[in-house]
PDB file of N, CA and C in Angstrom:
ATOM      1  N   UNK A   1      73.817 132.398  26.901  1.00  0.00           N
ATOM      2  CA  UNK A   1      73.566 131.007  27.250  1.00  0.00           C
ATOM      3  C   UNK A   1      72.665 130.897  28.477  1.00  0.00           C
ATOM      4  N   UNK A   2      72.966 131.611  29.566  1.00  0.00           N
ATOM      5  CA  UNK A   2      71.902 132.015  30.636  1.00  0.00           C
ATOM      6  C   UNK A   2      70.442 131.823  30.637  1.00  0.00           C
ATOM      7  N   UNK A   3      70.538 133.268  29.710  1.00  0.00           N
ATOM      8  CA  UNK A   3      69.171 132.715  29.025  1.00  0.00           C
ATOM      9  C   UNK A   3      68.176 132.190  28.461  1.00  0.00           C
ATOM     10  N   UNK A   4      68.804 131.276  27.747  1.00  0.00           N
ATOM     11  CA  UNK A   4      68.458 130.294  26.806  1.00  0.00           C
ATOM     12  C   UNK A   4      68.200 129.332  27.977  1.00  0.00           C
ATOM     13  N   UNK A   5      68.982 129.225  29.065  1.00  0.00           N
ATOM     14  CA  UNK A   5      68.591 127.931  29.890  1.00  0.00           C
ATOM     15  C   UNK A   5      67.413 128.255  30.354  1.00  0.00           C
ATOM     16  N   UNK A   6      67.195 129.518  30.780  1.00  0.00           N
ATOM     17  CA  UNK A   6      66.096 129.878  31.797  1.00  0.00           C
ATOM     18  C   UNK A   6      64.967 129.872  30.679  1.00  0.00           C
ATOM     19  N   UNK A   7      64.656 130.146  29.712  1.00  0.00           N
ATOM     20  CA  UNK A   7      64.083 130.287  28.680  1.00  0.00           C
ATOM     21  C   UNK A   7      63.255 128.766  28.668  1.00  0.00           C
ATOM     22  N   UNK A   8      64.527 127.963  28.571  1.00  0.00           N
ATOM     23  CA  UNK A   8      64.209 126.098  28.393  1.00  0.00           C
ATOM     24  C   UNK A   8      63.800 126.045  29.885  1.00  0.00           C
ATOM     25  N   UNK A   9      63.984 126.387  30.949  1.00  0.00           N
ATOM     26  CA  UNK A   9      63.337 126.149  32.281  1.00  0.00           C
ATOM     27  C   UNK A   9      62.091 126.499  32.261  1.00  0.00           C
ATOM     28  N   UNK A  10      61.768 127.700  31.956  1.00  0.00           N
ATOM     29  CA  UNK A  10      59.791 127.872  32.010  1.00  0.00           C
ATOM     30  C   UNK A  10      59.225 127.467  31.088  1.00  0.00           C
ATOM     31  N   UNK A  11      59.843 126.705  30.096  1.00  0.00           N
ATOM     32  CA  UNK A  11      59.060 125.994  28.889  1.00  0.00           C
ATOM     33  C   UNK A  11      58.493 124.531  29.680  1.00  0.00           C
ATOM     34  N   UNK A  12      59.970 124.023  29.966  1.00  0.00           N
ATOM     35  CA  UNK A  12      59.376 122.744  31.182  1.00  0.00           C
ATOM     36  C   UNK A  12      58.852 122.516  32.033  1.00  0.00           C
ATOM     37  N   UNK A  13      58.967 123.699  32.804  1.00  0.00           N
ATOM     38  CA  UNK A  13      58.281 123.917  34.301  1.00  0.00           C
ATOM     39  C   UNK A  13      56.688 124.224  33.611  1.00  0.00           C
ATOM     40  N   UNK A  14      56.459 124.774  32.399  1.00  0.00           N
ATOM     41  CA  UNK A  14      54.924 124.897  32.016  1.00  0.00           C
ATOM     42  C   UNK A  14      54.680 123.689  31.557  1.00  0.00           C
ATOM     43  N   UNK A  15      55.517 122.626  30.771  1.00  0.00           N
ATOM     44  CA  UNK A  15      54.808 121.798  30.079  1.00  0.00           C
ATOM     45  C   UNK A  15      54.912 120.511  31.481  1.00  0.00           C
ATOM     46  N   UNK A  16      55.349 120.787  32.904  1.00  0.00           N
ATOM     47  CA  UNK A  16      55.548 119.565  33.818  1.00  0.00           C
ATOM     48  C   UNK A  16      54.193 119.413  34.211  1.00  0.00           C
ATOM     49  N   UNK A  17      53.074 120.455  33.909  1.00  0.00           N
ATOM     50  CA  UNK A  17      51.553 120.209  34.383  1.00  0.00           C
ATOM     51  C   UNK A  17      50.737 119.314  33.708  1.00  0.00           C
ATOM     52  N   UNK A  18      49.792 118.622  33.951  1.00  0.00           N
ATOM     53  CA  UNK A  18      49.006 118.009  32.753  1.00  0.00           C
ATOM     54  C   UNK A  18      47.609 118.796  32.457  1.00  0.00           C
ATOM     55  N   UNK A  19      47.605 119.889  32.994  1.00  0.00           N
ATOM     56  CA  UNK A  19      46.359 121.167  32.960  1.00  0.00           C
ATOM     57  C   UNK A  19      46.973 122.053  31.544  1.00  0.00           C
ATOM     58  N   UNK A  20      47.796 122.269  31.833  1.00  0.00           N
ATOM     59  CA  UNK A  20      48.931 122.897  30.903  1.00  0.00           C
ATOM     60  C   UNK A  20      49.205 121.995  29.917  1.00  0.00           C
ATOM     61  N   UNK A  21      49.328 121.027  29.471  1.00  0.00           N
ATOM     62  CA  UNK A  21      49.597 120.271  28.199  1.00  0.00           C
ATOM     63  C   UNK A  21      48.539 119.924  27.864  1.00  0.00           C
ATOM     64  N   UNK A  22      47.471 119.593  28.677  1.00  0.00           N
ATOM     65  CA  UNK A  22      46.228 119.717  28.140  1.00  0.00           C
ATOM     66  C   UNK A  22      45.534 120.715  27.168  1.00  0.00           C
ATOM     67  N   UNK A  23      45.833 122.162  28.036  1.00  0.00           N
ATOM     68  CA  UNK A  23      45.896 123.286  26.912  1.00  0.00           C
ATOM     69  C   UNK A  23      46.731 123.266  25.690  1.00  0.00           C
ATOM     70  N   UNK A  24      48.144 122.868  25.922  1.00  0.00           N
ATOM     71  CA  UNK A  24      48.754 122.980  24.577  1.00  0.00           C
ATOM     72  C   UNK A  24      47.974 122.285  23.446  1.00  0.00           C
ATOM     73  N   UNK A  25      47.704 120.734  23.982  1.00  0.00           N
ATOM     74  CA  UNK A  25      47.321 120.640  22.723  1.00  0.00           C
ATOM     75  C   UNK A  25      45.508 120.765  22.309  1.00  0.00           C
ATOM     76  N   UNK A  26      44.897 121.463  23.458  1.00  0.00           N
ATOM     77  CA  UNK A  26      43.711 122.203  22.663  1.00  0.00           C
ATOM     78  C   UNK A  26      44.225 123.247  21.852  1.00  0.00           C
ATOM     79  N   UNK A  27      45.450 123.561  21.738  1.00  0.00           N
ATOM     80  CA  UNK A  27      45.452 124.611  21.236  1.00  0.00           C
ATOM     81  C   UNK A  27      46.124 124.128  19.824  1.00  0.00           C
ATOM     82  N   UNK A  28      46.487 122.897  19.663  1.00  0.00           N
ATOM     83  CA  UNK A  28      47.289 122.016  18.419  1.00  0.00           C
ATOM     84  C   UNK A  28      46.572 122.301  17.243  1.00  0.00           C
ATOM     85  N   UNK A  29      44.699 122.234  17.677  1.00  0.00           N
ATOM     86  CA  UNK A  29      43.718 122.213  16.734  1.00  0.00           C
ATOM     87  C   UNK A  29      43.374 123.871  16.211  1.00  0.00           C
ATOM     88  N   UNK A  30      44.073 124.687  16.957  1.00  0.00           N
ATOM     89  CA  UNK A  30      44.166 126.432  16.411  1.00  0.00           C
ATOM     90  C   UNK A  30      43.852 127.291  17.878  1.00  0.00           C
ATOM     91  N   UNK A  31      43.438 128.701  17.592  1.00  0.00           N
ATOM     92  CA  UNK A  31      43.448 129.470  18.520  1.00  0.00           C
ATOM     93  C   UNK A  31      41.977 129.310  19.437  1.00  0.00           C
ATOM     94  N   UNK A  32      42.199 129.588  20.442  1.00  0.00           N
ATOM     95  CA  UNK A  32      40.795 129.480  21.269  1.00  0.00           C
ATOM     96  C   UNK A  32      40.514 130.255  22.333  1.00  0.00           C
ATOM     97  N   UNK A  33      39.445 130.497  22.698  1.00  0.00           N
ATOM     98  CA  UNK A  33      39.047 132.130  23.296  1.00  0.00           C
ATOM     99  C   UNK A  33      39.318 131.117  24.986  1.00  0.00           C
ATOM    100  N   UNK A  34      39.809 131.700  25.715  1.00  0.00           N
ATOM    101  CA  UNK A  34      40.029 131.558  27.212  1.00  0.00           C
ATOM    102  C   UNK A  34      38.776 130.275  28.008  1.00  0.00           C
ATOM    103  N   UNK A  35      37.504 131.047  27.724  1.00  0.00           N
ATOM    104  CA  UNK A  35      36.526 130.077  28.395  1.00  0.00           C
ATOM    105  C   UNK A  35      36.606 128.628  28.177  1.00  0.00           C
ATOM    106  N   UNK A  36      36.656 128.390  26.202  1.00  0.00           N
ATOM    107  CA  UNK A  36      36.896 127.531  25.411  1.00  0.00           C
ATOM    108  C   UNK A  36      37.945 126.581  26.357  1.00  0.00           C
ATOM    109  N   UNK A  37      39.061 127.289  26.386  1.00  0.00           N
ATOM    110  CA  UNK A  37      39.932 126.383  27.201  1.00  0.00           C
ATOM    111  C   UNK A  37      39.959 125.978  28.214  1.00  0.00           C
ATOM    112  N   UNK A  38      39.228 126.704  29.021  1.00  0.00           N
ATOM    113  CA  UNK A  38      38.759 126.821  30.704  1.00  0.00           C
ATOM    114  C   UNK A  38      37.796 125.731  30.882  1.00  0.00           C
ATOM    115  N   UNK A  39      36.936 125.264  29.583  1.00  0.00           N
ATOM    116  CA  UNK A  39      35.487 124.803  30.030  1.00  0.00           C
ATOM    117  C   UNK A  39      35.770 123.351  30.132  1.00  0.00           C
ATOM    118  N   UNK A  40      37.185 122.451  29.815  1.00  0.00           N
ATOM    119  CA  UNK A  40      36.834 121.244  29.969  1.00  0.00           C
ATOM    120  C   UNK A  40      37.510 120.886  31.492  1.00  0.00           C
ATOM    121  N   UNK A  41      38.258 121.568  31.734  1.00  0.00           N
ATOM    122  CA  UNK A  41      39.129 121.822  33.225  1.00  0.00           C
ATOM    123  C   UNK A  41      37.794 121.748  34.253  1.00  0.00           C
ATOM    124  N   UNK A  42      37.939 121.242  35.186  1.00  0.00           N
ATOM    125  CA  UNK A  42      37.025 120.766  36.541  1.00  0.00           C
ATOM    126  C   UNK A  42      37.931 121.945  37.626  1.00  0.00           C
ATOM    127  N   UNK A  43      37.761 123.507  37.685  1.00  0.00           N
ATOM    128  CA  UNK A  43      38.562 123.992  38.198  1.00  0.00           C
ATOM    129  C   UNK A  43      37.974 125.418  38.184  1.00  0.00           C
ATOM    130  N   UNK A  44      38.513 126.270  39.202  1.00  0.00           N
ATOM    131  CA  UNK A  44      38.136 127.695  39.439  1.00  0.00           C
ATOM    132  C   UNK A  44      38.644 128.816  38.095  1.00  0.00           C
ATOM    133  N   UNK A  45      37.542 129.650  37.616  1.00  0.00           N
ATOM    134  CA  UNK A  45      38.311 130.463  36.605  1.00  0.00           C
ATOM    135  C   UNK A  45      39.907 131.362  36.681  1.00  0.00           C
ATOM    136  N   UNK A  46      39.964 131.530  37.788  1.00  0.00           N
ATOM    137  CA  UNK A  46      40.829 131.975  38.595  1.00  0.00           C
ATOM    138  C   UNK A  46      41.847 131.211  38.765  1.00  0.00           C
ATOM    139  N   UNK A  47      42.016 129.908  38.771  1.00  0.00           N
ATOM    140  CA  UNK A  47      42.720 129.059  39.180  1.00  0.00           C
ATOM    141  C   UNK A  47      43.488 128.979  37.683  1.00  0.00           C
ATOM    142  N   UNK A  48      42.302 128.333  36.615  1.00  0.00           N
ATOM    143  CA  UNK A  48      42.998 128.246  35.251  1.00  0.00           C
ATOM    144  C   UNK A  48      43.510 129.053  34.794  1.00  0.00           C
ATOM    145  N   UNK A  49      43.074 130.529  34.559  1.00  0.00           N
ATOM    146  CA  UNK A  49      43.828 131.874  33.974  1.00  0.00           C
ATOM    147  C   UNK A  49      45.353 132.229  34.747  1.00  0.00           C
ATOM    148  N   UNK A  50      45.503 131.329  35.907  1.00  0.00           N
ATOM    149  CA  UNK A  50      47.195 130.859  36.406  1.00  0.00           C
ATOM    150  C   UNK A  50      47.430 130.201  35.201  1.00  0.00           C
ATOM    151  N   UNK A  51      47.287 128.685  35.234  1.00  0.00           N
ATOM    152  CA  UNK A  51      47.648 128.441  34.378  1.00  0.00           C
ATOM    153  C   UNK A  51      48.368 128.777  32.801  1.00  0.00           C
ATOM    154  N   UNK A  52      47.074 129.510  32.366  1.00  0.00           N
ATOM    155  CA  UNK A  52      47.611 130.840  31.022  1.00  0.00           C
ATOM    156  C   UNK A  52      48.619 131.412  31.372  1.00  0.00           C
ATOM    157  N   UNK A  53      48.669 132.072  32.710  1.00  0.00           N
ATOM    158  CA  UNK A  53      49.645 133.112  32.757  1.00  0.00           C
ATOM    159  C   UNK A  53      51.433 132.176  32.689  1.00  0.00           C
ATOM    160  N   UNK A  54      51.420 131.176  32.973  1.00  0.00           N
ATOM    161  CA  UNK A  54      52.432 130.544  33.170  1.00  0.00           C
ATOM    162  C   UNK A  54      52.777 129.898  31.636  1.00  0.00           C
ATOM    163  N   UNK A  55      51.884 129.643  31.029  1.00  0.00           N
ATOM    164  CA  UNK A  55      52.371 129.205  29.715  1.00  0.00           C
ATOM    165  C   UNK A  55      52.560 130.568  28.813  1.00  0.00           C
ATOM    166  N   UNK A  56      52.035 131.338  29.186  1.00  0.00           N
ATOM    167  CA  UNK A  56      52.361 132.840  28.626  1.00  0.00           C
ATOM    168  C   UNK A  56      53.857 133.049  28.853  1.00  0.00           C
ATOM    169  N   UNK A  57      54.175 133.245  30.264  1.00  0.00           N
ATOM    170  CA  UNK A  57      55.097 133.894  30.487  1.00  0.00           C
ATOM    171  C   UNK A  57      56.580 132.869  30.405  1.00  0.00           C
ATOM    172  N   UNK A  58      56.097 131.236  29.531  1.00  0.00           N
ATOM    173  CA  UNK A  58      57.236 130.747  29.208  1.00  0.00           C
ATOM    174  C   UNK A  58      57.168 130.683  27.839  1.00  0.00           C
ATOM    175  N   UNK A  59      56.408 131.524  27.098  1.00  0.00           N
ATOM    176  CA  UNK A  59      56.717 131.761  25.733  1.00  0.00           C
ATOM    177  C   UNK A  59      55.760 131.260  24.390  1.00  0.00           C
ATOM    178  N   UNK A  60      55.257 130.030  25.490  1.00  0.00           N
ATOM    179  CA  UNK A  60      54.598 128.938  24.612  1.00  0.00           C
ATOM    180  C   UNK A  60      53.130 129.559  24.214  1.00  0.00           C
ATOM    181  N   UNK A  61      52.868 130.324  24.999  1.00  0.00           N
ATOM    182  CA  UNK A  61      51.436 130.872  24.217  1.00  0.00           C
ATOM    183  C   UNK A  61      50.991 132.226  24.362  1.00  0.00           C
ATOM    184  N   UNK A  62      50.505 132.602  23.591  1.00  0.00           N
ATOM    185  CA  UNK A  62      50.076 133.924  23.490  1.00  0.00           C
ATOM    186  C   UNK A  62      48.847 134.116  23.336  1.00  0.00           C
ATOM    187  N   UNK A  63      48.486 135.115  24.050  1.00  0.00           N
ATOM    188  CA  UNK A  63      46.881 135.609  23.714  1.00  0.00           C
ATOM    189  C   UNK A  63      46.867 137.411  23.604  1.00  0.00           C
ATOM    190  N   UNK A  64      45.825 137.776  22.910  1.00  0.00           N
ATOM    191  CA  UNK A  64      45.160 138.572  22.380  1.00  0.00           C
ATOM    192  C   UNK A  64      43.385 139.159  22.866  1.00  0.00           C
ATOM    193  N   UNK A  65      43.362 139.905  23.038  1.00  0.00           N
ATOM    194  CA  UNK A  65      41.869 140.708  23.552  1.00  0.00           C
ATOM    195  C   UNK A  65      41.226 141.424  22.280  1.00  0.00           C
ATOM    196  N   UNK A  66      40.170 140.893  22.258  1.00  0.00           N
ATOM    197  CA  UNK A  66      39.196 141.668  21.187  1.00  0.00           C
ATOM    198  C   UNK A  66      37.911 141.946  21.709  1.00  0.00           C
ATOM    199  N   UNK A  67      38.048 143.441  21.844  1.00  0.00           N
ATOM    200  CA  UNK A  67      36.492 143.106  22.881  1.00  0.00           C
ATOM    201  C   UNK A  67      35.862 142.813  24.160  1.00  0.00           C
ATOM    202  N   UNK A  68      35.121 141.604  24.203  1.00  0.00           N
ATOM    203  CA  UNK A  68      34.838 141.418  25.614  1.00  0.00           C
ATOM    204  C   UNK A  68      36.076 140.129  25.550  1.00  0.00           C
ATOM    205  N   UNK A  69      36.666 139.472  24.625  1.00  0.00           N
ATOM    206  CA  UNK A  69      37.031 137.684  24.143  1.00  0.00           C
ATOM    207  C   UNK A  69      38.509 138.316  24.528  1.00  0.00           C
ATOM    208  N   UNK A  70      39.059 137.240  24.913  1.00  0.00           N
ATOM    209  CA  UNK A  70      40.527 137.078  24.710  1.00  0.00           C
ATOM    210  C   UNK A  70      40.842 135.595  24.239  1.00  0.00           C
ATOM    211  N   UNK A  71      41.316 135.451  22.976  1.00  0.00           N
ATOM    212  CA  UNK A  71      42.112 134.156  22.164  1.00  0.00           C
ATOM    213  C   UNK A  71      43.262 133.957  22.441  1.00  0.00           C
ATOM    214  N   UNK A  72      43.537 132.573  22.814  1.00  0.00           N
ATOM    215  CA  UNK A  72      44.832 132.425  22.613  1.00  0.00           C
ATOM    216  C   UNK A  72      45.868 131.577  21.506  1.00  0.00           C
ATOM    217  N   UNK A  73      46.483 131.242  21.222  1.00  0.00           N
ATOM    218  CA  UNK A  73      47.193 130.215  19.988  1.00  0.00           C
ATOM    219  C   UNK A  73      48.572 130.123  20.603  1.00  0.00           C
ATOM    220  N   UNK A  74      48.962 128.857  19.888  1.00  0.00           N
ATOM    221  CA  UNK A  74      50.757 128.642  20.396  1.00  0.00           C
ATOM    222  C   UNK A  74      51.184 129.489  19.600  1.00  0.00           C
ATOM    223  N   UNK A  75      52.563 129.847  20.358  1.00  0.00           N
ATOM    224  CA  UNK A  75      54.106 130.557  19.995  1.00  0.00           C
ATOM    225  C   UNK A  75      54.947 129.372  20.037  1.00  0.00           C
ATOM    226  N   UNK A  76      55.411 129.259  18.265  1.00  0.00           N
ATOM    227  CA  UNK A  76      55.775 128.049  18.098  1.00  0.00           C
ATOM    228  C   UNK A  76      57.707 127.843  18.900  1.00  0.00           C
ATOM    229  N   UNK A  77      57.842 129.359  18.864  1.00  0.00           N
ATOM    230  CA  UNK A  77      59.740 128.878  18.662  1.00  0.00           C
ATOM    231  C   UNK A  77      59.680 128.619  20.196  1.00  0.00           C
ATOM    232  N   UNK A  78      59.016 129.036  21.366  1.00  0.00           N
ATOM    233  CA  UNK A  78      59.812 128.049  22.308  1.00  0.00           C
ATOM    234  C   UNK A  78      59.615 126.286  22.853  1.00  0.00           C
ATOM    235  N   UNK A  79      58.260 125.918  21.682  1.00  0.00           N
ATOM    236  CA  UNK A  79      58.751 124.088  21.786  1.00  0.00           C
ATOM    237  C   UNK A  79      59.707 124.406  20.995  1.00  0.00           C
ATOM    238  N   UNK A  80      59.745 124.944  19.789  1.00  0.00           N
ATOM    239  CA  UNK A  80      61.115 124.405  19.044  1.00  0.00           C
ATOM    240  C   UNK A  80      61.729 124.713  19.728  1.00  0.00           C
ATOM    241  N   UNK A  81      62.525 125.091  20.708  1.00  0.00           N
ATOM    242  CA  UNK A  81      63.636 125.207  21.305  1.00  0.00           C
ATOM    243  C   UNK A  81      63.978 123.859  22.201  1.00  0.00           C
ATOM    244  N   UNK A  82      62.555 124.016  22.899  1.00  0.00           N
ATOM    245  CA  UNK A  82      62.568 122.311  23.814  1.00  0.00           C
ATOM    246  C   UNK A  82      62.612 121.840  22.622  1.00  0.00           C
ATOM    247  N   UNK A  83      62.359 121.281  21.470  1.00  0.00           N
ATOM    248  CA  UNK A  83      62.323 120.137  20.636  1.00  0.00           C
ATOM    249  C   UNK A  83      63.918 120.090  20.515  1.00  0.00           C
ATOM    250  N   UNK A  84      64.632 121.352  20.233  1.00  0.00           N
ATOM    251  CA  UNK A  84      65.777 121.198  19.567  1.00  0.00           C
ATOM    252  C   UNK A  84      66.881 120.744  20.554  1.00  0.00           C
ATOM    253  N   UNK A  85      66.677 120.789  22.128  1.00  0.00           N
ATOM    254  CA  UNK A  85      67.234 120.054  23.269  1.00  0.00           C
ATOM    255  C   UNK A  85      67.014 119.695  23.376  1.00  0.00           C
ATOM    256  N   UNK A  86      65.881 118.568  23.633  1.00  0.00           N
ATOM    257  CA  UNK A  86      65.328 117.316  23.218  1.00  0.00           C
ATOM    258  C   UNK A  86      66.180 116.430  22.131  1.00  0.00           C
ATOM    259  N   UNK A  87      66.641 117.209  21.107  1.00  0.00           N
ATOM    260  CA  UNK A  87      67.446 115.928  20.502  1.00  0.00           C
ATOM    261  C   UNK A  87      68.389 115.862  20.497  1.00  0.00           C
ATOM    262  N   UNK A  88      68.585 117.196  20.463  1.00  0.00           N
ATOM    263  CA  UNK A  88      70.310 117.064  21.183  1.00  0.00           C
ATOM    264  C   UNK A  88      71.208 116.235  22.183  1.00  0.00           C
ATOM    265  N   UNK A  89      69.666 115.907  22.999  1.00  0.00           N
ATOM    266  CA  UNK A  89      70.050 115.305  24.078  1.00  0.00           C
ATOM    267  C   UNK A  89      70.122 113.670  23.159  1.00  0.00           C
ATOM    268  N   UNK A  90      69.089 113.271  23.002  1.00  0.00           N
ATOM    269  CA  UNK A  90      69.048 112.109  22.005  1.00  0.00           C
ATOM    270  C   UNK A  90      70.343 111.859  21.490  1.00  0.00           C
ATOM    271  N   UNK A  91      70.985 112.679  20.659  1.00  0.00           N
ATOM    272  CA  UNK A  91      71.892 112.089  19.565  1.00  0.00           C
ATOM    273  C   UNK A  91      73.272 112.174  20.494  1.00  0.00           C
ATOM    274  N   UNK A  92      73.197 112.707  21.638  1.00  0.00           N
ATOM    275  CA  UNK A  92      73.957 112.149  23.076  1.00  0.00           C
ATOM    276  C   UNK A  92      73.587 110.823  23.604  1.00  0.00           C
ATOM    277  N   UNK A  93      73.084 110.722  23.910  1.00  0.00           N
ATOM    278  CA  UNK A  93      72.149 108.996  24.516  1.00  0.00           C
ATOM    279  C   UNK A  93      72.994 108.143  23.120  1.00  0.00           C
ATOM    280  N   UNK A  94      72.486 108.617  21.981  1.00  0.00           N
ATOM    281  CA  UNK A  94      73.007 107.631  20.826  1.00  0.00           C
ATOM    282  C   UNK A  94      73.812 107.247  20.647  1.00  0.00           C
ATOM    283  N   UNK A  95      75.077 108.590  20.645  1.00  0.00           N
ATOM    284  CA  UNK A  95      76.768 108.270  20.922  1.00  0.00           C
ATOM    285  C   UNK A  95      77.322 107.307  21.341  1.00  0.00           C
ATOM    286  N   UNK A  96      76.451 107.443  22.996  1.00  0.00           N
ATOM    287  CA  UNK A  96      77.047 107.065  24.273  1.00  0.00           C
ATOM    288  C   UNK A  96      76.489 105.798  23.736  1.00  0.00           C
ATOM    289  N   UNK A  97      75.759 105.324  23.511  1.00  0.00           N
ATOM    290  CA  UNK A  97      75.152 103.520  23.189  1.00  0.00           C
ATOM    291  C   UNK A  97      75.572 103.022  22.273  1.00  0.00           C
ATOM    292  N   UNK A  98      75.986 103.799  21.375  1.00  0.00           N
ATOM    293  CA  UNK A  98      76.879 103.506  20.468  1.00  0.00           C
ATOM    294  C   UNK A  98      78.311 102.912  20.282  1.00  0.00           C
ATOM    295  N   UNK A  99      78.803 103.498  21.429  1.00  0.00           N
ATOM    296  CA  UNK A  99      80.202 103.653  22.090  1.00  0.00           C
ATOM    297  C   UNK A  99      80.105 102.434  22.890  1.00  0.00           C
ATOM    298  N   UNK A 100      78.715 102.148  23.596  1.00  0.00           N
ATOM    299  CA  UNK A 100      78.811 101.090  24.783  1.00  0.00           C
ATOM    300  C   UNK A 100      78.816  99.614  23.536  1.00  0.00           C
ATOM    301  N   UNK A 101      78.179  99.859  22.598  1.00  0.00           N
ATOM    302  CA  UNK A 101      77.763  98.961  21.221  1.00  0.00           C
ATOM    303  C   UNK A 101      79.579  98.189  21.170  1.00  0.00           C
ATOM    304  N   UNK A 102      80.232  99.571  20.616  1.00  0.00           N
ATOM    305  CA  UNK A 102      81.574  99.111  19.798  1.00  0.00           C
ATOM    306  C   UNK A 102      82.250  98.006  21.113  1.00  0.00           C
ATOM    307  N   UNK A 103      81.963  98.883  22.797  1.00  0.00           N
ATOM    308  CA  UNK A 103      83.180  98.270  23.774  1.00  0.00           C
ATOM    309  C   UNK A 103      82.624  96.862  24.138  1.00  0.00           C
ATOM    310  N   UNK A 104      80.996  96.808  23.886  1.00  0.00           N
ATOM    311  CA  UNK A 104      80.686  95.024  24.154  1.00  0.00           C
ATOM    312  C   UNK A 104      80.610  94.430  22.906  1.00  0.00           C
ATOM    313  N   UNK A 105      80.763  94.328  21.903  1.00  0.00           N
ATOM    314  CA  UNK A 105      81.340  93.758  20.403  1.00  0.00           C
ATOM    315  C   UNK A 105      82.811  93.754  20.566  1.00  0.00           C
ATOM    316  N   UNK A 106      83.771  94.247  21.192  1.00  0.00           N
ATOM    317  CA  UNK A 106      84.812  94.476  21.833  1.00  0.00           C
ATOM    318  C   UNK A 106      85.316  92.948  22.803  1.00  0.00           C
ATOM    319  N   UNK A 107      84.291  93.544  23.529  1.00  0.00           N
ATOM    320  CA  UNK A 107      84.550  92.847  25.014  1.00  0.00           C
ATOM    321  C   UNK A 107      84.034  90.708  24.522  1.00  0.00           C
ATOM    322  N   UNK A 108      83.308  90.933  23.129  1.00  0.00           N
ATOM    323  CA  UNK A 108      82.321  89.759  23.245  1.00  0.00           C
ATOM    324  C   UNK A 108      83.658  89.012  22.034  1.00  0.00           C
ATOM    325  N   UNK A 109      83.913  89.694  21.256  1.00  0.00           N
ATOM    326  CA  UNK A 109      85.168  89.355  19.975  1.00  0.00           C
ATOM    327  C   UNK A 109      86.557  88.907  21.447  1.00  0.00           C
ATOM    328  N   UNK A 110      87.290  89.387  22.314  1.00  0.00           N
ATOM    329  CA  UNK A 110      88.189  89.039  22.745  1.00  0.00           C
ATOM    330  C   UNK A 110      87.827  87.547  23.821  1.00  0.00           C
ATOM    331  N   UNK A 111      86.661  87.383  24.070  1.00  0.00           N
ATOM    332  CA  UNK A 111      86.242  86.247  24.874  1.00  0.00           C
ATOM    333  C   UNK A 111      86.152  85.183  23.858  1.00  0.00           C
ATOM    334  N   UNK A 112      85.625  84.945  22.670  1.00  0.00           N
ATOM    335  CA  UNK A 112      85.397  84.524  21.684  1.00  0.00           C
ATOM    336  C   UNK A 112      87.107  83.911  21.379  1.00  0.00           C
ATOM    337  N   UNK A 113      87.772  85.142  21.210  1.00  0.00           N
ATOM    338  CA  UNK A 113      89.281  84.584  21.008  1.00  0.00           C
ATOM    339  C   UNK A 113      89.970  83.847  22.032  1.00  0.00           C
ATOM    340  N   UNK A 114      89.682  84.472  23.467  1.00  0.00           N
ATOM    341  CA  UNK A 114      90.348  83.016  24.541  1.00  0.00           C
ATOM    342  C   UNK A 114      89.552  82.336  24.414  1.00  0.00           C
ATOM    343  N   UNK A 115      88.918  81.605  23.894  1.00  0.00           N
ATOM    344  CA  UNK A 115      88.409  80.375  24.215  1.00  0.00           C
ATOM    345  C   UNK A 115      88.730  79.662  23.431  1.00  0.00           C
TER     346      UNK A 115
END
């Protein structure tokens, strides 16, 4: 379980950037060689290949060297993991509003009756 949290921690802590989600979803449209991703960023090469390294090392993307090129593409299972706590959390929120639903239909039916 540990792990799995820490796992879901560098998924978020990568996707809390907007440099970094920016990349994700250049990368929505398929794999793309480093520069590719680098070139719409207003930023030091050095600076962005942080970036990579941080979405690398939370799972979400992977790259590959061929040559002089290195490509990268998403690694799908750790959004699915954020996706799958993501709704988990949801169909918690739902419960709970649900629950608040029944106690003010509750609360609104017994006022209804004193009066």
């Amino acid at each position: 379980m540990a792990e799995y949290q820490q796992k879901l921690d560098r998924v978020f802590h990568a996707l809390s950037d907007p440099t970094r989600r920016a990349v994700i979803q250049q990368l929505g449209s398929g794999p793309a060689s480093v520069s590719a991703l680098a070139d719409p960023h207003k930023m030091a090469f050095q600076s962005f290949s942080q970036h990579l390294k941080v979405l690398e090392d939370s799972g979400l993307v992977i790259s590959e060297k061929e040559g002089r090129v290195r490509t990268c593409k998403i690694a799908g299972d750790a959004l699915v993991n954020a996706q799958e706590w993501i709704a988990a959390q949801r169909r918690r929120w739902n419960e709970q509003f649900d629950l608040l639903d029944i106690y003010l239909s509750e609360l609104q039916e017994k006022d209804v009756d004193d009066e």
